[in-house]
N, C-alpha and C. Protein backbone atom coordinates (compact mmCIF):
# COMPACT_ATOMS: atom_id res chain seq x y z
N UNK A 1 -302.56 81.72 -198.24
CA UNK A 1 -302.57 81.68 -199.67
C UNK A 1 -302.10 83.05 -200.16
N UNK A 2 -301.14 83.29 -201.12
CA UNK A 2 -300.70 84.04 -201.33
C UNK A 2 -301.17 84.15 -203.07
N UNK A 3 -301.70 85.74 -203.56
CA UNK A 3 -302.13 85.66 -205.60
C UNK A 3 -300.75 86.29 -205.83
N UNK A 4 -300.48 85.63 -206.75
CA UNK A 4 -299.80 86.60 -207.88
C UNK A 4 -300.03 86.93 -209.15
N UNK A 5 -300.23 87.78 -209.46
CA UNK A 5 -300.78 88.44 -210.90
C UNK A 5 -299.04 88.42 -211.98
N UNK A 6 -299.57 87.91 -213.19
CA UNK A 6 -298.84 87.93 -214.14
C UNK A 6 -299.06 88.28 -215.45
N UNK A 7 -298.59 88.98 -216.22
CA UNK A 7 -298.74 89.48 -217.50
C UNK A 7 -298.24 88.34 -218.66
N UNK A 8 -299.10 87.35 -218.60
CA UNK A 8 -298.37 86.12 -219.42
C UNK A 8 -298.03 86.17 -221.22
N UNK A 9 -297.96 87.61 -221.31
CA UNK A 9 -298.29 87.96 -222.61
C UNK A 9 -296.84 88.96 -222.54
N UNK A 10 -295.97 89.40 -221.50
CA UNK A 10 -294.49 89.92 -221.51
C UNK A 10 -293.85 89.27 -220.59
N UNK A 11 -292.52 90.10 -220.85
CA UNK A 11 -291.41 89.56 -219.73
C UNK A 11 -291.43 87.98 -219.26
N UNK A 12 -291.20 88.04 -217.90
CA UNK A 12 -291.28 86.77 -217.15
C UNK A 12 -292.12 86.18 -217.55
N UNK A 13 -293.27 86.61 -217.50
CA UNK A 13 -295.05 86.13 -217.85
C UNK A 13 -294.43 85.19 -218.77
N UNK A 14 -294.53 85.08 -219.62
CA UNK A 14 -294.38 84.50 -221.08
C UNK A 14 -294.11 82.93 -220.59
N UNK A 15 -292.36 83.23 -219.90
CA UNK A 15 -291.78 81.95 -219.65
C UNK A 15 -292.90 80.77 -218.38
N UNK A 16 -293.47 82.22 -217.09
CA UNK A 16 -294.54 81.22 -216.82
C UNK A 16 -295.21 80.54 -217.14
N UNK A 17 -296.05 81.13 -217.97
CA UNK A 17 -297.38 80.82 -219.42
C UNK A 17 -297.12 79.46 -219.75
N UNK A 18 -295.69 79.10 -220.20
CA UNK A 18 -294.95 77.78 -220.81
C UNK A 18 -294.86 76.96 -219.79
N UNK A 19 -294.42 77.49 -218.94
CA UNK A 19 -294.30 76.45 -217.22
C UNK A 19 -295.09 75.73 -217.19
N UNK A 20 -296.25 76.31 -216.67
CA UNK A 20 -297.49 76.20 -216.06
C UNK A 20 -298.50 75.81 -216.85
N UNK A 21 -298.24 75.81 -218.61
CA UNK A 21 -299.15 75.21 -219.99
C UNK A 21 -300.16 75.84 -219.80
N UNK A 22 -300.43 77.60 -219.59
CA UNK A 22 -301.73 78.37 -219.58
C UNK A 22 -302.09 78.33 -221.20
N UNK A 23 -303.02 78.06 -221.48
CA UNK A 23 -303.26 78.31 -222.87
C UNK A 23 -304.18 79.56 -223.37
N UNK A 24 -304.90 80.27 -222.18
CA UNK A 24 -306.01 80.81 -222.40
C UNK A 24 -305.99 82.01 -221.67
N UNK A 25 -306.31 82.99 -221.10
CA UNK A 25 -306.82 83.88 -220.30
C UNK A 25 -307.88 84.67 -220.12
N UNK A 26 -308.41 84.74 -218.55
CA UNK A 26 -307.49 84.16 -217.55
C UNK A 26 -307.61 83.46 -217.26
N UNK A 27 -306.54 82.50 -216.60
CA UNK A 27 -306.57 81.28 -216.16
C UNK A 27 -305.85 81.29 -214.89
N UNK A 28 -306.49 80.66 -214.04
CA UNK A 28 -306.34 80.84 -212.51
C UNK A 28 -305.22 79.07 -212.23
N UNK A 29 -304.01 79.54 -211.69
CA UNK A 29 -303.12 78.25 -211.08
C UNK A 29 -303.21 78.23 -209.34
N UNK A 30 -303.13 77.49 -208.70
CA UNK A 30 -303.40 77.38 -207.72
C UNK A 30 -301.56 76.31 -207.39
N UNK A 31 -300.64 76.51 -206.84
CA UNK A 31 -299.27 75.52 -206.78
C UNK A 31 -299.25 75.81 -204.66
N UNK A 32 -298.64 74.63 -204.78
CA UNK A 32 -298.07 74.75 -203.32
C UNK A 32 -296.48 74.84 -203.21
N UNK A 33 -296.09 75.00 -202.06
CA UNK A 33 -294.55 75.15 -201.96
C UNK A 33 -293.57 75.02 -203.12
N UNK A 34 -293.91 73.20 -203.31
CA UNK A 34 -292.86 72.98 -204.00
C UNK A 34 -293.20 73.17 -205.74
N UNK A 35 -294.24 73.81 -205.90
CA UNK A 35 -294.50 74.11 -207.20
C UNK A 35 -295.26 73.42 -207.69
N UNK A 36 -296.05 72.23 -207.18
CA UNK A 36 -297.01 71.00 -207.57
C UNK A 36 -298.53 71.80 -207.90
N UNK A 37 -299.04 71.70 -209.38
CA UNK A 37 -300.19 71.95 -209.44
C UNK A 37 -301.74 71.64 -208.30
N UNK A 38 -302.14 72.48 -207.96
CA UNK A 38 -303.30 71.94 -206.25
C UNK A 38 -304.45 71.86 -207.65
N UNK A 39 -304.66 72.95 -208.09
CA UNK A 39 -305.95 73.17 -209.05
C UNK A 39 -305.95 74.15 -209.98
N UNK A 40 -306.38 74.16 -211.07
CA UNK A 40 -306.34 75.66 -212.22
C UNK A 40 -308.53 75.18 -212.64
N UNK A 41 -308.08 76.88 -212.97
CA UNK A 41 -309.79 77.07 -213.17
C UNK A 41 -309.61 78.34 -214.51
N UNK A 42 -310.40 78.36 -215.27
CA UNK A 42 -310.25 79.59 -216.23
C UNK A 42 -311.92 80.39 -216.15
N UNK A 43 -311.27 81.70 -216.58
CA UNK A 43 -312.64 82.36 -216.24
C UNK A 43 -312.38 83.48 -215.08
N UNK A 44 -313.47 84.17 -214.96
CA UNK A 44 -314.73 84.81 -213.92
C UNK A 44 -315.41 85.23 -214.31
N UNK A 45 -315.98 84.96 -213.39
CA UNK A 45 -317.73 85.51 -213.61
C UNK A 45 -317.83 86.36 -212.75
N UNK A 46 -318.15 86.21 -211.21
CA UNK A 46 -318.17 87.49 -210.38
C UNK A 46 -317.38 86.82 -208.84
N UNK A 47 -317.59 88.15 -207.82
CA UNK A 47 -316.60 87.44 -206.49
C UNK A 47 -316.63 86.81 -205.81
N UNK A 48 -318.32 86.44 -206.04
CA UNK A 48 -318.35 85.38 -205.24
C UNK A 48 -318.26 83.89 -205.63
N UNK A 49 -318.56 83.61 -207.09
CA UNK A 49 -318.06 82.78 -207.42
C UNK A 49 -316.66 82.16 -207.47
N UNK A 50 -315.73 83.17 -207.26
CA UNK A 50 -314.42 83.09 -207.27
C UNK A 50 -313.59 83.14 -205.89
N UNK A 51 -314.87 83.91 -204.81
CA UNK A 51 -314.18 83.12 -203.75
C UNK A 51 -314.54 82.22 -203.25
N UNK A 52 -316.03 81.20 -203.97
CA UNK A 52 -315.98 79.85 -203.38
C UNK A 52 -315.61 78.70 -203.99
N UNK A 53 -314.37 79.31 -205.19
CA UNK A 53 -313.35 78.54 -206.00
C UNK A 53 -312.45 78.30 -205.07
N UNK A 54 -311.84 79.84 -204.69
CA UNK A 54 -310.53 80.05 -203.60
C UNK A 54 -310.75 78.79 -202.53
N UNK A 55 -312.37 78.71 -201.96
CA UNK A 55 -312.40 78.73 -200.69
C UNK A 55 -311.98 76.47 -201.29
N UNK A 56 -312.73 76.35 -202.46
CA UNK A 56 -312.63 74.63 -202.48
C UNK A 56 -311.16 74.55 -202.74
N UNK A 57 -310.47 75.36 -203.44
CA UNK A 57 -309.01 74.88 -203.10
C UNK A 57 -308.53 75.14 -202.13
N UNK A 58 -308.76 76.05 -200.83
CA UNK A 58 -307.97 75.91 -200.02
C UNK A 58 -308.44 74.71 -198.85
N UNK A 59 -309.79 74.24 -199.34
CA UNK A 59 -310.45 72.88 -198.27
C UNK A 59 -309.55 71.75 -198.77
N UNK A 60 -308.94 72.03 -199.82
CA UNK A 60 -308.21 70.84 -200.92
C UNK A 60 -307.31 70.65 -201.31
N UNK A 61 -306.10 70.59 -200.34
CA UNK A 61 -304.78 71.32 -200.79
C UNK A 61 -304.01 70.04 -201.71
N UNK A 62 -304.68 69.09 -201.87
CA UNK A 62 -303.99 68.00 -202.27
C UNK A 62 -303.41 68.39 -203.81
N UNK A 63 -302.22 67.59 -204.30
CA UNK A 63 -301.99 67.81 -205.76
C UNK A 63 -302.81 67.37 -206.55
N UNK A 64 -302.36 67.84 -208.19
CA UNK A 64 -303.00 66.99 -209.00
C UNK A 64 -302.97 65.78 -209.14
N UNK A 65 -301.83 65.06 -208.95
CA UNK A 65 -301.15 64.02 -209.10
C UNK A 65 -302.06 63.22 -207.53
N UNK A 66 -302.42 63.60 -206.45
CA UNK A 66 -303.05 63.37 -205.60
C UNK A 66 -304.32 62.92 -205.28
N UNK A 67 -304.97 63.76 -206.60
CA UNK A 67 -306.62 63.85 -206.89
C UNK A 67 -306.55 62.83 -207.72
N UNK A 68 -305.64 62.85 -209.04
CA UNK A 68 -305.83 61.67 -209.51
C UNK A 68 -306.02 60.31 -209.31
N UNK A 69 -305.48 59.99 -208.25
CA UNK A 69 -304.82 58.57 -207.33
C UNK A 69 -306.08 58.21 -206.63
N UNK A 70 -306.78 59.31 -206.09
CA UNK A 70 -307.69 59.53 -204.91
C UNK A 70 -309.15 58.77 -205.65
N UNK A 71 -309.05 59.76 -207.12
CA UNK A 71 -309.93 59.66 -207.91
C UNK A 71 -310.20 58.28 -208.87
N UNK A 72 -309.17 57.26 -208.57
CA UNK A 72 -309.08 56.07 -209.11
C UNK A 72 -309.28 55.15 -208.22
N UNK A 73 -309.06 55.36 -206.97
CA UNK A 73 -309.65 54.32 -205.98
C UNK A 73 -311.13 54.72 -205.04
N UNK A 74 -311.43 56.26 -205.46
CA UNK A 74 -312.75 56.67 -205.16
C UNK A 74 -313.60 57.21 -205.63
N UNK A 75 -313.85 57.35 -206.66
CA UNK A 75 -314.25 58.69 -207.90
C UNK A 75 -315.31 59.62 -207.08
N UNK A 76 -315.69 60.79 -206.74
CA UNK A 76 -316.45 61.77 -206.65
C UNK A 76 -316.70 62.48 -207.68
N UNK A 77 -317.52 63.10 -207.77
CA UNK A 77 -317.97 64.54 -208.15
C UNK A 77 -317.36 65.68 -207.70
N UNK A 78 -316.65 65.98 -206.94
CA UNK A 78 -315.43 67.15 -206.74
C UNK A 78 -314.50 66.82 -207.31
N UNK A 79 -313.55 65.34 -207.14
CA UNK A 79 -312.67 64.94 -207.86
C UNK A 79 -312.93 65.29 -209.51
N UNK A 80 -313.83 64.66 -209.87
CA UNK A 80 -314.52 64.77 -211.50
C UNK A 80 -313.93 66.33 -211.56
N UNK A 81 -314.65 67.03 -211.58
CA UNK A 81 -314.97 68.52 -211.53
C UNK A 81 -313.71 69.10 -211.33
N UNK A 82 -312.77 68.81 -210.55
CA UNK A 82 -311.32 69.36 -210.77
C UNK A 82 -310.45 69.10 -211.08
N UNK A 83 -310.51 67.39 -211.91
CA UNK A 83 -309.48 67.17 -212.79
C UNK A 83 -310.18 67.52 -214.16
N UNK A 84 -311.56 67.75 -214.32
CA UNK A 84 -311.66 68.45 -215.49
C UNK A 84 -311.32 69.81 -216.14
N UNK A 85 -311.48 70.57 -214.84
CA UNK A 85 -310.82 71.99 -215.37
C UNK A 85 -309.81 71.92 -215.47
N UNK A 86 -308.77 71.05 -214.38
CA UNK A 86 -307.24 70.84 -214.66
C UNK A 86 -306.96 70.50 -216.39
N UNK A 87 -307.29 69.05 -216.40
CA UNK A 87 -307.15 69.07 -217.96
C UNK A 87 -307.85 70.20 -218.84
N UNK A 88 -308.87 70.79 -218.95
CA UNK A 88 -309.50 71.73 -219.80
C UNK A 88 -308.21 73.06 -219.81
N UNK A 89 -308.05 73.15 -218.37
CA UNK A 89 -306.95 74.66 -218.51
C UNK A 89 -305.88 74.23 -218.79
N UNK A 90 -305.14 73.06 -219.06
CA UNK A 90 -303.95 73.02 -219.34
C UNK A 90 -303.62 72.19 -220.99
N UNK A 91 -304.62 72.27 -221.55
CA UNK A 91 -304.57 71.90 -222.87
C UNK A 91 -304.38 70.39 -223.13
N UNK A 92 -305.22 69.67 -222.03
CA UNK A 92 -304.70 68.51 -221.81
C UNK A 92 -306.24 67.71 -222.44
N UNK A 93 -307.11 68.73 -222.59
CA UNK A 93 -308.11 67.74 -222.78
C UNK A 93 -308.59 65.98 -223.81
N UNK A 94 -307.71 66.63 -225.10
CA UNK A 94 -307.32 65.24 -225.84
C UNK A 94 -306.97 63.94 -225.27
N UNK A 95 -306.01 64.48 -223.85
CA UNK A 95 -305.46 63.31 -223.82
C UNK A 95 -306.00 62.48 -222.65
N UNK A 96 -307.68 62.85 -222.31
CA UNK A 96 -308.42 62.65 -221.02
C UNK A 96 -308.90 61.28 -221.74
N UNK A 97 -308.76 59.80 -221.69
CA UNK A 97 -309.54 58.82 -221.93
C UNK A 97 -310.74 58.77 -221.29
């Protein structure tokens, strides 16, 4: 897993910010290779909370688009829980039926 820090408020940042539909900061994206959302989370609190964020996305590499699917023919409570922050961090929450 590789972080990259961005200044979504100049330069490049900005055009990410729009990419990626950050609305808030900070807001944590989690993408694989081909650029597919895995998970977004907003916030910290402290390090360890944040590395046993790191640690459930990296047990979870599936997409969003993945969890969703997963989450319609199985619903959990992890599933729940990370398509909610997904929608919450990406300004999507309105459109959660």
């Amino acid at each position: 897993m590789v972080f990259f820090k961005v200044d979504a408020e100049k330069g490049d940042g900005v055009e990410l910010a729009e990419k990626f539909k950050v609305p808030g900061f900070p807001t944590f994206v989690a993408i694989n290779s081909e650029t597919e959302t895995i998970q977004r989370w907003a916030g910290y609190d402290d390090a360890d909370s944040f590395i046993e964020t790191v640690a459930q996305v990296v047990a979870d590499p599936t997409t969003i688009d993945e969890k969703i699917a997963r989450y319609e023919t199985d619903p959990t409570v992890g599933d729940a829980v990370a398509l909610g922050e997904y929608y919450a961090t990406s300004g999507q929450w309105t459109d959660v039926a």
